[in-house]
PDB file of N, CA and C in Angstrom:
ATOM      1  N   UNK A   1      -7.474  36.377-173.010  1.00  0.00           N
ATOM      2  CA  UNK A   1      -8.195  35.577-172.046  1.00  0.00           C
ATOM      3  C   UNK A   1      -9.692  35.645-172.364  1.00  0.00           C
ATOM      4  N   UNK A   2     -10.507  34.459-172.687  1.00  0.00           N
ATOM      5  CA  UNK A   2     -11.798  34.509-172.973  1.00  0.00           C
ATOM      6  C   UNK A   2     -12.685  34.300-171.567  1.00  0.00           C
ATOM      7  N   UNK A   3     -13.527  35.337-171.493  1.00  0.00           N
ATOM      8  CA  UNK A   3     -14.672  35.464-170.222  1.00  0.00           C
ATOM      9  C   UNK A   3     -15.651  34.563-170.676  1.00  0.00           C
ATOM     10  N   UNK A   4     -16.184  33.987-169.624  1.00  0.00           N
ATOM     11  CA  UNK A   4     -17.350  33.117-169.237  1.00  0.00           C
ATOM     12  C   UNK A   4     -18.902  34.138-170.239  1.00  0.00           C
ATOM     13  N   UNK A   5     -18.890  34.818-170.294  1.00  0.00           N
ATOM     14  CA  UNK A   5     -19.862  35.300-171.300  1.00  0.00           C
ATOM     15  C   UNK A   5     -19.731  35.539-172.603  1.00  0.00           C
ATOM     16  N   UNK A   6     -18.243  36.190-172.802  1.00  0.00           N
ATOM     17  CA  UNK A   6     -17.883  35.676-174.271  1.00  0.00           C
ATOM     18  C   UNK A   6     -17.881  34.206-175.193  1.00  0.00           C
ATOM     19  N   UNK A   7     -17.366  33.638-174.041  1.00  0.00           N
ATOM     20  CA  UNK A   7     -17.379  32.560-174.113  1.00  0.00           C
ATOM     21  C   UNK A   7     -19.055  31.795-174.873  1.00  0.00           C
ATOM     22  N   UNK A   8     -19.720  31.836-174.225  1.00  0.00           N
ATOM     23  CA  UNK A   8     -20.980  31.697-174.493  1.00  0.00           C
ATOM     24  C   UNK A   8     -21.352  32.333-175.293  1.00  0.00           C
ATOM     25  N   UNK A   9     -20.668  33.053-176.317  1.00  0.00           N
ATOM     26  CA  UNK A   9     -21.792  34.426-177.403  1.00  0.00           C
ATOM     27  C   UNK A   9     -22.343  35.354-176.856  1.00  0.00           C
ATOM     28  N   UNK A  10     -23.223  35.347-175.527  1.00  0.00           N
ATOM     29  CA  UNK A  10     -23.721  36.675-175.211  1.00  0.00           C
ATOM     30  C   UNK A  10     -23.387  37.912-175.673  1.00  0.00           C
ATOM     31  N   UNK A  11     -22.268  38.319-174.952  1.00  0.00           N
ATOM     32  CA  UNK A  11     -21.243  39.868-175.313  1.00  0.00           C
ATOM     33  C   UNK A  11     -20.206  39.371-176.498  1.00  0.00           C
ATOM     34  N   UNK A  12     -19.977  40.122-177.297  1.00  0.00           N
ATOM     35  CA  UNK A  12     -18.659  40.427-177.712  1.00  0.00           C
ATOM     36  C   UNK A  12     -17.462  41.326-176.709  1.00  0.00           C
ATOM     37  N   UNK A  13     -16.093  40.660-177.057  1.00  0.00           N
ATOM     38  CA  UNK A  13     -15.065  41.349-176.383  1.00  0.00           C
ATOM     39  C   UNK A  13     -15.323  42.309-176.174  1.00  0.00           C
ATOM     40  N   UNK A  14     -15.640  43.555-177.333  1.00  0.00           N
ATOM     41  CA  UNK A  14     -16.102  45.001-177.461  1.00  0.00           C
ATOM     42  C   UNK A  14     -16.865  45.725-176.563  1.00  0.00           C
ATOM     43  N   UNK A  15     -17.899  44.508-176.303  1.00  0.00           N
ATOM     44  CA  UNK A  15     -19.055  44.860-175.326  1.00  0.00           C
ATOM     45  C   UNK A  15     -18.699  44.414-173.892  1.00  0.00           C
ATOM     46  N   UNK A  16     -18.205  43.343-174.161  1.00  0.00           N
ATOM     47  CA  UNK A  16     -17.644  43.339-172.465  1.00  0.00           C
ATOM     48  C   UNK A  16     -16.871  44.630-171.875  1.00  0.00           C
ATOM     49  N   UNK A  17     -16.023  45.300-172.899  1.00  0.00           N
ATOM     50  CA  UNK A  17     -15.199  46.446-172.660  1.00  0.00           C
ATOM     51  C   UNK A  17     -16.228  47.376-172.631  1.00  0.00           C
ATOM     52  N   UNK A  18     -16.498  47.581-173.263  1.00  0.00           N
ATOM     53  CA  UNK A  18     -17.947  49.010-172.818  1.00  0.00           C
ATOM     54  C   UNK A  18     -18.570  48.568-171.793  1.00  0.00           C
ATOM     55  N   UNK A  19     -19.397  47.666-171.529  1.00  0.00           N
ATOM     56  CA  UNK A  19     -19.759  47.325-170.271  1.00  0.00           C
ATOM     57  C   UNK A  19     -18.703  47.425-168.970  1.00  0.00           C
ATOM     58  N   UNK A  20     -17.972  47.080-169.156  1.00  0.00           N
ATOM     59  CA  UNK A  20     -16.768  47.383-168.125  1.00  0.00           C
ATOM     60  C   UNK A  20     -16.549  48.619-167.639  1.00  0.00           C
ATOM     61  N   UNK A  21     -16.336  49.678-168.749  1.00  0.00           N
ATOM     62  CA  UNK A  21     -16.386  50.952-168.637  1.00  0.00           C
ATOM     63  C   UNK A  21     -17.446  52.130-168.079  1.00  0.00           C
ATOM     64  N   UNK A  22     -18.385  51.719-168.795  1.00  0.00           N
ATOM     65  CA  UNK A  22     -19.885  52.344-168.244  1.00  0.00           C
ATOM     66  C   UNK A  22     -19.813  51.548-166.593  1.00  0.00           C
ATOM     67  N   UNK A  23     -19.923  50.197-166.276  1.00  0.00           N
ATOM     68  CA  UNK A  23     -20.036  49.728-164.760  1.00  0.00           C
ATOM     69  C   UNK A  23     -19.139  51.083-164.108  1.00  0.00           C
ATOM     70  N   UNK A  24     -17.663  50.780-164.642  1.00  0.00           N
ATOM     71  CA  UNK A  24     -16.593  51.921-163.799  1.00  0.00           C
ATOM     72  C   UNK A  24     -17.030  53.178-163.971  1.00  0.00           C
ATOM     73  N   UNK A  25     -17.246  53.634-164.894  1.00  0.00           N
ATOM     74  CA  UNK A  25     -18.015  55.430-164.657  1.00  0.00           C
ATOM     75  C   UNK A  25     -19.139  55.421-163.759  1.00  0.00           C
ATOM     76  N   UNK A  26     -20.016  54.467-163.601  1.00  0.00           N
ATOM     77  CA  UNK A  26     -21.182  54.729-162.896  1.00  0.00           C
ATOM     78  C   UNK A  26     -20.698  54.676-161.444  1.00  0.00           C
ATOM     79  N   UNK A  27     -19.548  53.757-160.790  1.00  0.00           N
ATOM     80  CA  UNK A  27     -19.244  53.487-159.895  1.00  0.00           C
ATOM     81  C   UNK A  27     -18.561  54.240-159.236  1.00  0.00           C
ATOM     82  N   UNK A  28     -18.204  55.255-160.306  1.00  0.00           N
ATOM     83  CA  UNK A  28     -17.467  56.706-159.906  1.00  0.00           C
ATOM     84  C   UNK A  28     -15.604  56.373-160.073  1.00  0.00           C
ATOM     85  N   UNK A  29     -15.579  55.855-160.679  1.00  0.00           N
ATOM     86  CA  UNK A  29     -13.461  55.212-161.399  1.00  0.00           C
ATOM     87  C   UNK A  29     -13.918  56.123-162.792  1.00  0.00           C
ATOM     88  N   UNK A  30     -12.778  56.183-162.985  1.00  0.00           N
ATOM     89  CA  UNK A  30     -12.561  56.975-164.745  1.00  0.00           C
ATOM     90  C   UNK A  30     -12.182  55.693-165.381  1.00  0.00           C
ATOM     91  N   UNK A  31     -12.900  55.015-166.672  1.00  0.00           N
ATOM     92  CA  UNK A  31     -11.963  54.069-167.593  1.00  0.00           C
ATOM     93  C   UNK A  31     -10.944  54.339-167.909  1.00  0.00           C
ATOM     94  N   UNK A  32     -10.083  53.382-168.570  1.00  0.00           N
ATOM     95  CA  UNK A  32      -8.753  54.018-169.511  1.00  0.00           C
ATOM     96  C   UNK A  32      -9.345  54.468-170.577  1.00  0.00           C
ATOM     97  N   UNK A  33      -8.466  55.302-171.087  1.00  0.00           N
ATOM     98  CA  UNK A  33      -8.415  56.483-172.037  1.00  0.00           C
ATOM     99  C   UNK A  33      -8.928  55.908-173.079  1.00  0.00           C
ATOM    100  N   UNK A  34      -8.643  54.778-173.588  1.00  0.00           N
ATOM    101  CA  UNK A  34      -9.476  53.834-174.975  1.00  0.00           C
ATOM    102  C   UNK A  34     -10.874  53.958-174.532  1.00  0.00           C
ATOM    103  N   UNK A  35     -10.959  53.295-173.654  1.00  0.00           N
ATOM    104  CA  UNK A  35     -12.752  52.813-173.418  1.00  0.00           C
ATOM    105  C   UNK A  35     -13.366  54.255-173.244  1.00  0.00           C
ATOM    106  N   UNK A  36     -12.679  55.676-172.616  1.00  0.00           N
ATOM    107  CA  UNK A  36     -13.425  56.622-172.838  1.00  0.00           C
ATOM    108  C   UNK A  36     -13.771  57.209-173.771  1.00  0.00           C
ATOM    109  N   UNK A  37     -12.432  57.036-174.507  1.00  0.00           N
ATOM    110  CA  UNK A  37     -12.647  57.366-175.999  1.00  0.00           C
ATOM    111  C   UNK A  37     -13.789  56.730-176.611  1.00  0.00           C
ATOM    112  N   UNK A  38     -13.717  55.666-176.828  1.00  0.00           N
ATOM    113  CA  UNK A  38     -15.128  54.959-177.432  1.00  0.00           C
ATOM    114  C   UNK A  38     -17.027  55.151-176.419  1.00  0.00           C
ATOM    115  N   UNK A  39     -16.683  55.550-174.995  1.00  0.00           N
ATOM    116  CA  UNK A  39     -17.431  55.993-174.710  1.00  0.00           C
ATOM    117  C   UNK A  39     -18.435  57.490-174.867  1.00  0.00           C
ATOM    118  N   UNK A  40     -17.615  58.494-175.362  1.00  0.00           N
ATOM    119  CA  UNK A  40     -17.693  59.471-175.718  1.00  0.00           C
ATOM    120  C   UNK A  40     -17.569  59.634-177.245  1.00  0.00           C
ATOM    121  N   UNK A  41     -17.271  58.732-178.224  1.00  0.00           N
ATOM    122  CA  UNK A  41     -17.055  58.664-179.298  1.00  0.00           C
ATOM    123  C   UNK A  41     -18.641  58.116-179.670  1.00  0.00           C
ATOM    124  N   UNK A  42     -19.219  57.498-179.204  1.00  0.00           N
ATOM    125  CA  UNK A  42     -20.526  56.435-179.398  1.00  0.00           C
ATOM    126  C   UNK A  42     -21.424  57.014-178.332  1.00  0.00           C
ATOM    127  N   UNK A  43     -21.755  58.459-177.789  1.00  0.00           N
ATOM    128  CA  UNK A  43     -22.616  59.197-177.279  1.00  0.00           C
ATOM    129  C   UNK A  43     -22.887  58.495-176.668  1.00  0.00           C
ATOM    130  N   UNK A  44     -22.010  58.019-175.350  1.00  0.00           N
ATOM    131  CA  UNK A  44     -22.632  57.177-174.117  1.00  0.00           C
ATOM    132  C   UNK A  44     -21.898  58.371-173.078  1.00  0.00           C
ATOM    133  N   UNK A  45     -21.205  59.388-172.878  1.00  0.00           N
ATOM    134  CA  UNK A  45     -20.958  60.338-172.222  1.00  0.00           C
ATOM    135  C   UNK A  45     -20.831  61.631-172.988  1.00  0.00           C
ATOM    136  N   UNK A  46     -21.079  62.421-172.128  1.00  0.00           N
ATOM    137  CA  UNK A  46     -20.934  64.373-172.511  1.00  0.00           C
ATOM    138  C   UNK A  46     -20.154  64.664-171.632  1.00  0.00           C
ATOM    139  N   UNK A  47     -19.916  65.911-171.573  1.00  0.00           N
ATOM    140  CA  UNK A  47     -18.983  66.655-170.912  1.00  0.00           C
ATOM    141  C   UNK A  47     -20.269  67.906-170.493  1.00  0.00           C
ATOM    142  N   UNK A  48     -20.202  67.830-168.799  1.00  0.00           N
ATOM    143  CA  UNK A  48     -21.117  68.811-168.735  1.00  0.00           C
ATOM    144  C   UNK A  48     -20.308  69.971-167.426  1.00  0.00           C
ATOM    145  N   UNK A  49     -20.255  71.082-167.983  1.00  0.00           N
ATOM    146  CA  UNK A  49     -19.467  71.744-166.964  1.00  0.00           C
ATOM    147  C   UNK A  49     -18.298  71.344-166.740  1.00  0.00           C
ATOM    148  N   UNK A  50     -17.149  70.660-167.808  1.00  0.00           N
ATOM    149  CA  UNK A  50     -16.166  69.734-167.824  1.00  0.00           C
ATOM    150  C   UNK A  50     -16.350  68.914-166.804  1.00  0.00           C
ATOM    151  N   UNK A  51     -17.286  68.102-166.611  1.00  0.00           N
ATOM    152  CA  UNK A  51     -17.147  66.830-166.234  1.00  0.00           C
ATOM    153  C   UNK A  51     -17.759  66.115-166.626  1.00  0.00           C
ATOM    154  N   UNK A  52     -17.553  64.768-167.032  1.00  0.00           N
ATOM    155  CA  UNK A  52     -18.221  63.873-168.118  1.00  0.00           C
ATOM    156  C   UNK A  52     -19.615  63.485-167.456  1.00  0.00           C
ATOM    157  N   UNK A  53     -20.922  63.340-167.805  1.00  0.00           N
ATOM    158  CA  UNK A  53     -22.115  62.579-167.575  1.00  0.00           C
ATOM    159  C   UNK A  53     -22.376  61.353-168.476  1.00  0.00           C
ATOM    160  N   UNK A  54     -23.352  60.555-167.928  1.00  0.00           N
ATOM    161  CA  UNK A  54     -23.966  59.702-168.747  1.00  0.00           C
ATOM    162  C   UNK A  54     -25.286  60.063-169.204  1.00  0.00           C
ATOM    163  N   UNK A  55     -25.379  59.922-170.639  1.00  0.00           N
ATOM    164  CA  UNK A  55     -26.349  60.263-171.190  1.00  0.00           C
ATOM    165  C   UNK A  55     -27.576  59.103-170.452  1.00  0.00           C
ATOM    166  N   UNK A  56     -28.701  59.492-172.241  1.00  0.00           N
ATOM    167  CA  UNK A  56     -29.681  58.721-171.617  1.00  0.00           C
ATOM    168  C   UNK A  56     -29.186  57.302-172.638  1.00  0.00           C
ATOM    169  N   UNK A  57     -28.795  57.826-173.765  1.00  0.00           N
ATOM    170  CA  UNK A  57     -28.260  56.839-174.784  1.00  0.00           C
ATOM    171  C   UNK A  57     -27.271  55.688-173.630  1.00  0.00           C
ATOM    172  N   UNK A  58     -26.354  56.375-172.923  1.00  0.00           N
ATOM    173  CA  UNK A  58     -25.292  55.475-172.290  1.00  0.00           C
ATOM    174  C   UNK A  58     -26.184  54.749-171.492  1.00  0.00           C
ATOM    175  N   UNK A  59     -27.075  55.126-170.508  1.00  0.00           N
ATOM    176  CA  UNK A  59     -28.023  54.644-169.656  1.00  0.00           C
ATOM    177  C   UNK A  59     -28.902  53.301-170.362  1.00  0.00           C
ATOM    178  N   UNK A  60     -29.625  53.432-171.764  1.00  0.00           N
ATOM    179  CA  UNK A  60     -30.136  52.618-172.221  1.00  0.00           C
ATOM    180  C   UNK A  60     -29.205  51.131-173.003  1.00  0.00           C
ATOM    181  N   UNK A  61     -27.067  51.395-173.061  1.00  0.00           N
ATOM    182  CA  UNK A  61     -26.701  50.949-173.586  1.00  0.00           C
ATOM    183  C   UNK A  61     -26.016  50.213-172.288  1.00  0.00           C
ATOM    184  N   UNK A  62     -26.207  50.404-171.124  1.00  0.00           N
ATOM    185  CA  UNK A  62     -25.830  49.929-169.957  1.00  0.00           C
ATOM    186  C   UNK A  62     -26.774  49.266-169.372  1.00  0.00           C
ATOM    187  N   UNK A  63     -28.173  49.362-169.510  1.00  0.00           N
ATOM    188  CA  UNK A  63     -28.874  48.090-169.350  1.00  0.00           C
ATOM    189  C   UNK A  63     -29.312  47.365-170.086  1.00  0.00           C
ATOM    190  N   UNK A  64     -28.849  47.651-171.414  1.00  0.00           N
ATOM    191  CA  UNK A  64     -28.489  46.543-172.494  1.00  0.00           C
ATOM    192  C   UNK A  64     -27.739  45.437-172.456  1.00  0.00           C
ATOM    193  N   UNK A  65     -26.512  46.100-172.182  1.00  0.00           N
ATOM    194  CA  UNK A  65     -25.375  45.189-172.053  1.00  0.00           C
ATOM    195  C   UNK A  65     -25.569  44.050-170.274  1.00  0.00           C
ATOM    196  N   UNK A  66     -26.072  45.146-169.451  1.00  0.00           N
ATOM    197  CA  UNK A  66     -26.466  44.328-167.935  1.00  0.00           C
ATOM    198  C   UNK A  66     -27.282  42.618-168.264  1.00  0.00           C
ATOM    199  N   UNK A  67     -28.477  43.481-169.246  1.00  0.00           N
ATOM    200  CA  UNK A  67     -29.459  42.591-169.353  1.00  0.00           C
ATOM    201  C   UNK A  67     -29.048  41.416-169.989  1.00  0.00           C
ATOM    202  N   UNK A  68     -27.829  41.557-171.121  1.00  0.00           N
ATOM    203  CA  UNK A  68     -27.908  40.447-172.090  1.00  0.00           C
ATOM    204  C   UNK A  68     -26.503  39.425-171.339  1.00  0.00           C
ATOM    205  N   UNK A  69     -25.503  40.342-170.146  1.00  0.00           N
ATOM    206  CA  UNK A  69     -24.777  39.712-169.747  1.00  0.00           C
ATOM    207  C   UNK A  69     -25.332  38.963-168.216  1.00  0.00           C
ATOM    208  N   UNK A  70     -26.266  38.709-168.215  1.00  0.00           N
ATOM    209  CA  UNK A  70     -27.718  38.386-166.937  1.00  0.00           C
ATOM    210  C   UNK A  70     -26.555  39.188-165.750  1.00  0.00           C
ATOM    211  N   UNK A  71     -26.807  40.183-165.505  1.00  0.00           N
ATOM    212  CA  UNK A  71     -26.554  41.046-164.288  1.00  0.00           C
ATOM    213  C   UNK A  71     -28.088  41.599-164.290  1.00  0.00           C
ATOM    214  N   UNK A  72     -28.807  42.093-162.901  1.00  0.00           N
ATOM    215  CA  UNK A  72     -29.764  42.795-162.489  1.00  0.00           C
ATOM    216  C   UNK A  72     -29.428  44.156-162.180  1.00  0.00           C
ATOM    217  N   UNK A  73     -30.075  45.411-162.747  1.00  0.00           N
ATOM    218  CA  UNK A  73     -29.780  46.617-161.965  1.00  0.00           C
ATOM    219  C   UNK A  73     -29.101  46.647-160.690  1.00  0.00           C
ATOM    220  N   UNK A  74     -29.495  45.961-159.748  1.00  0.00           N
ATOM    221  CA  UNK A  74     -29.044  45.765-158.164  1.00  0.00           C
ATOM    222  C   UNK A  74     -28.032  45.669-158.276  1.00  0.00           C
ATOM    223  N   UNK A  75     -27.343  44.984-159.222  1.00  0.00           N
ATOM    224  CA  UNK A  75     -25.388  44.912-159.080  1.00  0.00           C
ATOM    225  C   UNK A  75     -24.662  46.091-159.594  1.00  0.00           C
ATOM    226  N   UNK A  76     -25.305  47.246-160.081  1.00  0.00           N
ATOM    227  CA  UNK A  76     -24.886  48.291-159.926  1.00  0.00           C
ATOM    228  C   UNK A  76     -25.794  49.885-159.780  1.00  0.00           C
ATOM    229  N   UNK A  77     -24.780  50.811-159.494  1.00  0.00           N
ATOM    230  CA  UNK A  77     -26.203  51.872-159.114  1.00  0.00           C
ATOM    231  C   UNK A  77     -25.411  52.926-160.145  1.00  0.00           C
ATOM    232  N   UNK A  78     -26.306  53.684-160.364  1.00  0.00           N
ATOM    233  CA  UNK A  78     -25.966  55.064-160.861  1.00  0.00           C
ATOM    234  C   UNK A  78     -25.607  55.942-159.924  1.00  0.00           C
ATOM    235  N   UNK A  79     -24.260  57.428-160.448  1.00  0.00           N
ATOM    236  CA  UNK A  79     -24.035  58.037-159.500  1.00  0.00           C
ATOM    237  C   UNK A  79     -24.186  59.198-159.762  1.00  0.00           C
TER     238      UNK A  79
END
């Protein structure tokens, strides 16, 4: 199924999925096990005290992806 931003070039599939993932970690949901994998694979989470954080890398790759898919900070918060 092609999204309205893929659609347009903005994101790649890839990035829509990381974006997806980072939105759900910040929102406090766990991704599926793929997208964490690649989240933690591509230093966008650590494990701190066994529980995963977002870096600053994930932080700067989450308003990357916000910015280029026109979302504003306001549509999501950090937790």
């Amino acid at each position: 199924m092609m999204t309205k931003i893929a659609h347009r070039g903005k994101l790649s599939q890839g990035q829509i999925t990381r974006l997806g993932g980072l939105i759900a970690f910040v929102c406090g949901r766990k991704p599926y096990y793929k997208i964490m994998k690649d989240l933690y694979d591509n230093e966008f989470l650590i494990d701190i005290n066994s529980e995963p954080e977002l870096t600053e890398k994930g932080k700067e790759e989450l308003n990357r992806l916000t910015a280029m898919a026109g979302l504003r900070p306001e549509h999501y918060a950090f937790t």
